[in-house]
N, C-alpha and C. Protein backbone atom coordinates (compact mmCIF):
# COMPACT_ATOMS: atom_id res chain seq x y z
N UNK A 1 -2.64 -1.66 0.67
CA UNK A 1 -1.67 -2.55 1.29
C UNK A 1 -1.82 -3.97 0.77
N UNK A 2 -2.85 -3.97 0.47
CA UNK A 2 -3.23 -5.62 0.30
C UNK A 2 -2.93 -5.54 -1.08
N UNK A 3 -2.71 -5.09 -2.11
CA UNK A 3 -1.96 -5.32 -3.32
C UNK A 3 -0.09 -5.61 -3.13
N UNK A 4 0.38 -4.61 -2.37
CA UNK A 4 1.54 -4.27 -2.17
C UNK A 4 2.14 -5.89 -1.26
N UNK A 5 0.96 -6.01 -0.80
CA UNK A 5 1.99 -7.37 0.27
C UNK A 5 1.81 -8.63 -0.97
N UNK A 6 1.31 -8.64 -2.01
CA UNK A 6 1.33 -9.57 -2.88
C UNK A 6 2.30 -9.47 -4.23
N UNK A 7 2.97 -8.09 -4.00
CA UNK A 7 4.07 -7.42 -5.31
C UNK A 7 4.80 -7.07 -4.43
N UNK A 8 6.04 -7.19 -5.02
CA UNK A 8 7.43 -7.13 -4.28
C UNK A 8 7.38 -5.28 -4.28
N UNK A 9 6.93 -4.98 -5.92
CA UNK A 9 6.81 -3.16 -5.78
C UNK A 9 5.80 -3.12 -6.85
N UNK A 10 5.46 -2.16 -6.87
CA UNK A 10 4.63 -1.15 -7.93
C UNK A 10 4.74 -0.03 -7.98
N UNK A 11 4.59 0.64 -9.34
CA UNK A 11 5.06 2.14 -9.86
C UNK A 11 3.53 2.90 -9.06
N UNK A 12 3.78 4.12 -9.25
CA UNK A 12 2.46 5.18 -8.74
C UNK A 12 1.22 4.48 -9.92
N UNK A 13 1.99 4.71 -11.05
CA UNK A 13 0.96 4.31 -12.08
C UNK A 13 0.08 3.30 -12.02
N UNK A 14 1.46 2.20 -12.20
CA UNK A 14 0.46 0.73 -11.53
C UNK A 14 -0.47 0.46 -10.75
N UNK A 15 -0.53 0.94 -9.49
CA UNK A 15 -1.32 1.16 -8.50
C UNK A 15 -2.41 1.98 -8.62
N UNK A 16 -2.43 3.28 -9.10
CA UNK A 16 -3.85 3.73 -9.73
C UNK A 16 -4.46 3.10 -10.97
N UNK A 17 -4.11 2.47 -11.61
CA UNK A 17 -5.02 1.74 -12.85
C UNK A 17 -5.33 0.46 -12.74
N UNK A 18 -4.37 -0.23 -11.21
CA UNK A 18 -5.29 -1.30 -10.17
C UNK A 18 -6.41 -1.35 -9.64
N UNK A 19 -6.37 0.03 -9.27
CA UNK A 19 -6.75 -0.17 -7.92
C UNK A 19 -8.15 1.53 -8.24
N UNK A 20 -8.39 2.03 -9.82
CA UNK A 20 -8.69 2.46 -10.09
C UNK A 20 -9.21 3.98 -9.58
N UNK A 21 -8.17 4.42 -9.00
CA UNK A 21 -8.16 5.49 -7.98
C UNK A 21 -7.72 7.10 -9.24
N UNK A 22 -7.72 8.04 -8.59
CA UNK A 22 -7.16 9.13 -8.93
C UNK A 22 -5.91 9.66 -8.55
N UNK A 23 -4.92 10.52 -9.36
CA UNK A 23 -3.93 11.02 -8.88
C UNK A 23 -3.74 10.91 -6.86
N UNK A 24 -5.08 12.00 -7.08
CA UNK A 24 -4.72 12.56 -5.89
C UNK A 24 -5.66 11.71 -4.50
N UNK A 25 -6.24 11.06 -5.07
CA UNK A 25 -7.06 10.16 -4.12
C UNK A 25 -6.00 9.68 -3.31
N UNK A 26 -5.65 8.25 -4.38
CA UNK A 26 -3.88 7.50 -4.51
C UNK A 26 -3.12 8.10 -3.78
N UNK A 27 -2.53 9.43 -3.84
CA UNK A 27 -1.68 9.92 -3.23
C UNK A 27 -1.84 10.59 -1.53
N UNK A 28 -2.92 10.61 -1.07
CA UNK A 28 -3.15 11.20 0.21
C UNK A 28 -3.00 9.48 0.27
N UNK A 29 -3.33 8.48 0.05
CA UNK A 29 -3.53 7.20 0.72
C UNK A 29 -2.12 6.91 1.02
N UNK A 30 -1.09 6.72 -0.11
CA UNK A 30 -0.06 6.23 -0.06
C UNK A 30 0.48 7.08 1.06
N UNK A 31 0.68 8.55 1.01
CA UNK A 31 1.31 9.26 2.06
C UNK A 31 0.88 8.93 3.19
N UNK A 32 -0.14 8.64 3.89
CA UNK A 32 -0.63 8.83 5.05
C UNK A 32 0.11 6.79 5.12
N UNK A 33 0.03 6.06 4.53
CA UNK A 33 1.04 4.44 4.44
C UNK A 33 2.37 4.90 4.66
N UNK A 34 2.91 6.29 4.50
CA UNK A 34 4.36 6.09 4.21
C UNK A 34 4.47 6.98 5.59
N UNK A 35 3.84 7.47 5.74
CA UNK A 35 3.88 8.32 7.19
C UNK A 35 4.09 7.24 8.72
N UNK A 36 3.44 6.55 8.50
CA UNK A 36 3.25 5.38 9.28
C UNK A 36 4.33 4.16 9.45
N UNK A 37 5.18 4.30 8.42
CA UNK A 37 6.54 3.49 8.24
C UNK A 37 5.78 2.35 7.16
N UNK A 38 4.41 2.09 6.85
CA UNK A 38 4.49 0.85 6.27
C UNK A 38 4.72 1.00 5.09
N UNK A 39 5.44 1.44 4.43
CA UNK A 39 5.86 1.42 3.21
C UNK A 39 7.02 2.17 2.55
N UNK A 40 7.89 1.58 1.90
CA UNK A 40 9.14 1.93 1.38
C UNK A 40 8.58 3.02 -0.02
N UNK A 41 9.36 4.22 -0.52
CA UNK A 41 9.21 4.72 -1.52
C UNK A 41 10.60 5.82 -2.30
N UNK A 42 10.36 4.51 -3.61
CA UNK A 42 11.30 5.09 -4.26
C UNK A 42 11.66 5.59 -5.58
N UNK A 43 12.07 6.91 -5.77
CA UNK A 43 12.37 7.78 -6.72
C UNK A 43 12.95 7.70 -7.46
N UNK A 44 12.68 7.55 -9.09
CA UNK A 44 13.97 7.37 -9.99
C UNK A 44 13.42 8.40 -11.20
N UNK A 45 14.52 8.26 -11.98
CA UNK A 45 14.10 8.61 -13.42
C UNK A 45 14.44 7.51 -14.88
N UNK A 46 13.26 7.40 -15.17
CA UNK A 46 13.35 6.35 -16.13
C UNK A 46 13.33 7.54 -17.71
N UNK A 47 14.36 6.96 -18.13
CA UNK A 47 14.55 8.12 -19.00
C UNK A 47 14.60 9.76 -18.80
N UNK A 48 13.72 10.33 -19.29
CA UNK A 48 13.17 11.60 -19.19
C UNK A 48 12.53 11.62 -17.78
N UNK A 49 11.52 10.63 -17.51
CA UNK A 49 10.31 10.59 -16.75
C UNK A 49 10.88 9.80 -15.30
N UNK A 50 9.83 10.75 -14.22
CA UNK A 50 9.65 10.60 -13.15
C UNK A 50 8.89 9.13 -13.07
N UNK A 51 9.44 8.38 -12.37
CA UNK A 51 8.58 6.97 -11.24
C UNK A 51 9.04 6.81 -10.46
N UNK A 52 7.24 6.76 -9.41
CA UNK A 52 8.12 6.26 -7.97
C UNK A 52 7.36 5.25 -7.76
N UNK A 53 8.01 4.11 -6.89
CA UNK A 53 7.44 2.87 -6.63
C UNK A 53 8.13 2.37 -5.35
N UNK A 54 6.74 1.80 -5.05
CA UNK A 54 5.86 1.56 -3.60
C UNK A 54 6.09 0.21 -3.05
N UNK A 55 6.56 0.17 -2.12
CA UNK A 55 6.80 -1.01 -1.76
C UNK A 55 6.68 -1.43 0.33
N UNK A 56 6.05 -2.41 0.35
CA UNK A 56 5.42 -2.73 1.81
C UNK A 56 6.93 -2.90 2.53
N UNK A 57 6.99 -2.25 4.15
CA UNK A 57 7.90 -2.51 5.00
C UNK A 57 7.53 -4.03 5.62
N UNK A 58 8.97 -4.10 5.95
CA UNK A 58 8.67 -5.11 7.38
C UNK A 58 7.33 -4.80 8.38
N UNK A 59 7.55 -3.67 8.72
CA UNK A 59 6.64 -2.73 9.89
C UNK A 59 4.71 -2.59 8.84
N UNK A 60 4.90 -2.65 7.83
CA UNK A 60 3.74 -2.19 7.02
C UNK A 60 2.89 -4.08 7.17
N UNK A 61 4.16 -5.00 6.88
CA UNK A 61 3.55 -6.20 6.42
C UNK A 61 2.81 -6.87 7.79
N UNK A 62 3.44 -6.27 8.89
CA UNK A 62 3.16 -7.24 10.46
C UNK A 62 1.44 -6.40 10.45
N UNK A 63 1.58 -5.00 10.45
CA UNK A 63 0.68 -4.33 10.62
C UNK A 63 -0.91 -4.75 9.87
N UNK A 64 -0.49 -4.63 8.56
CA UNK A 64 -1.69 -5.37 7.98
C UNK A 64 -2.31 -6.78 8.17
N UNK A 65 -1.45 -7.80 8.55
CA UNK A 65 -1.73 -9.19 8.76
C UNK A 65 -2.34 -9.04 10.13
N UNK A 66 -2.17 -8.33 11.00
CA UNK A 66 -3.10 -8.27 12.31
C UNK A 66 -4.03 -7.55 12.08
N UNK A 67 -4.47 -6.35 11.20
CA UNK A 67 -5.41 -6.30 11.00
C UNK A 67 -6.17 -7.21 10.09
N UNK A 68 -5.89 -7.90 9.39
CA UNK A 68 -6.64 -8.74 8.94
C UNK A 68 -7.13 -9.88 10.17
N UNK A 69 -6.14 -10.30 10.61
CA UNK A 69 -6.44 -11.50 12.22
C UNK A 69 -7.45 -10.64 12.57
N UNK A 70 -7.64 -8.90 13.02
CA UNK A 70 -8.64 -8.85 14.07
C UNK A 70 -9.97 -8.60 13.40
N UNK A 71 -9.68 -8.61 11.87
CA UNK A 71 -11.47 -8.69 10.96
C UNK A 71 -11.69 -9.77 11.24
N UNK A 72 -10.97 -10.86 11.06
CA UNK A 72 -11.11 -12.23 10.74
C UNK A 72 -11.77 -12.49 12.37
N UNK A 73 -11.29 -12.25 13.46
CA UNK A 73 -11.92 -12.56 15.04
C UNK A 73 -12.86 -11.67 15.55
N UNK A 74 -13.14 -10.27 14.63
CA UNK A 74 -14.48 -9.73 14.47
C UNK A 74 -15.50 -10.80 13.87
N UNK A 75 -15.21 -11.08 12.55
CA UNK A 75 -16.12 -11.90 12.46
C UNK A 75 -16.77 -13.18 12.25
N UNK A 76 -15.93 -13.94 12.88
CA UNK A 76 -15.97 -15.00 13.77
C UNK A 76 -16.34 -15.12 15.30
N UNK A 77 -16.53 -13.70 15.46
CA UNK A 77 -17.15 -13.55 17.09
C UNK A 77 -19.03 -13.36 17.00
N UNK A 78 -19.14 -12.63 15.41
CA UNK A 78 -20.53 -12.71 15.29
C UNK A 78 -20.60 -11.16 16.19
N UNK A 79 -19.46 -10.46 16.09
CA UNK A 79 -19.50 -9.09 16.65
C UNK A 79 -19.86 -8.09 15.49
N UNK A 80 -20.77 -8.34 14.61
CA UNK A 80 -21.51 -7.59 13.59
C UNK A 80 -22.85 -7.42 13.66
């Protein structure tokens, strides 16, 4: 998520040679993001070839920024 809220989109590709993951690692992650509404995904064909690219919801972007607020008041509470 935290790549995605800083890129408007990224291809499948992009995102695994970021973020140095595997096919299928990558892909249970993204699904279980897209299951959840936070993330837009979309299908094309570029030429011959399949890409799909990933992109953060409204609902994905609120979600992550509060979890970041409640790391950030984890640890600033010294609740570690």
């Amino acid at each position: 998520m935290s790549v995605l809220m800083v890129n408007e989109s990224l291809s499948f590709n992009a995102l695994k040679d970021l973020l140095q993951l595997t096919d299928g690692n990558l892909a249970t992650h993204l699904r279980a993001l897209e299951e959840q509404g936070y993330l837009n995904v979309q299908k094309q064909f570029v030429g011959r070839k399949p890409n799909t690219t990933y992109a953060a919801t409204q609902q994905g972007k609120v979600a992550f920024t509060n979890h970041l607020n409640a790391l950030e008041s984890f640890i600033k509470s010294g609740g570690f």
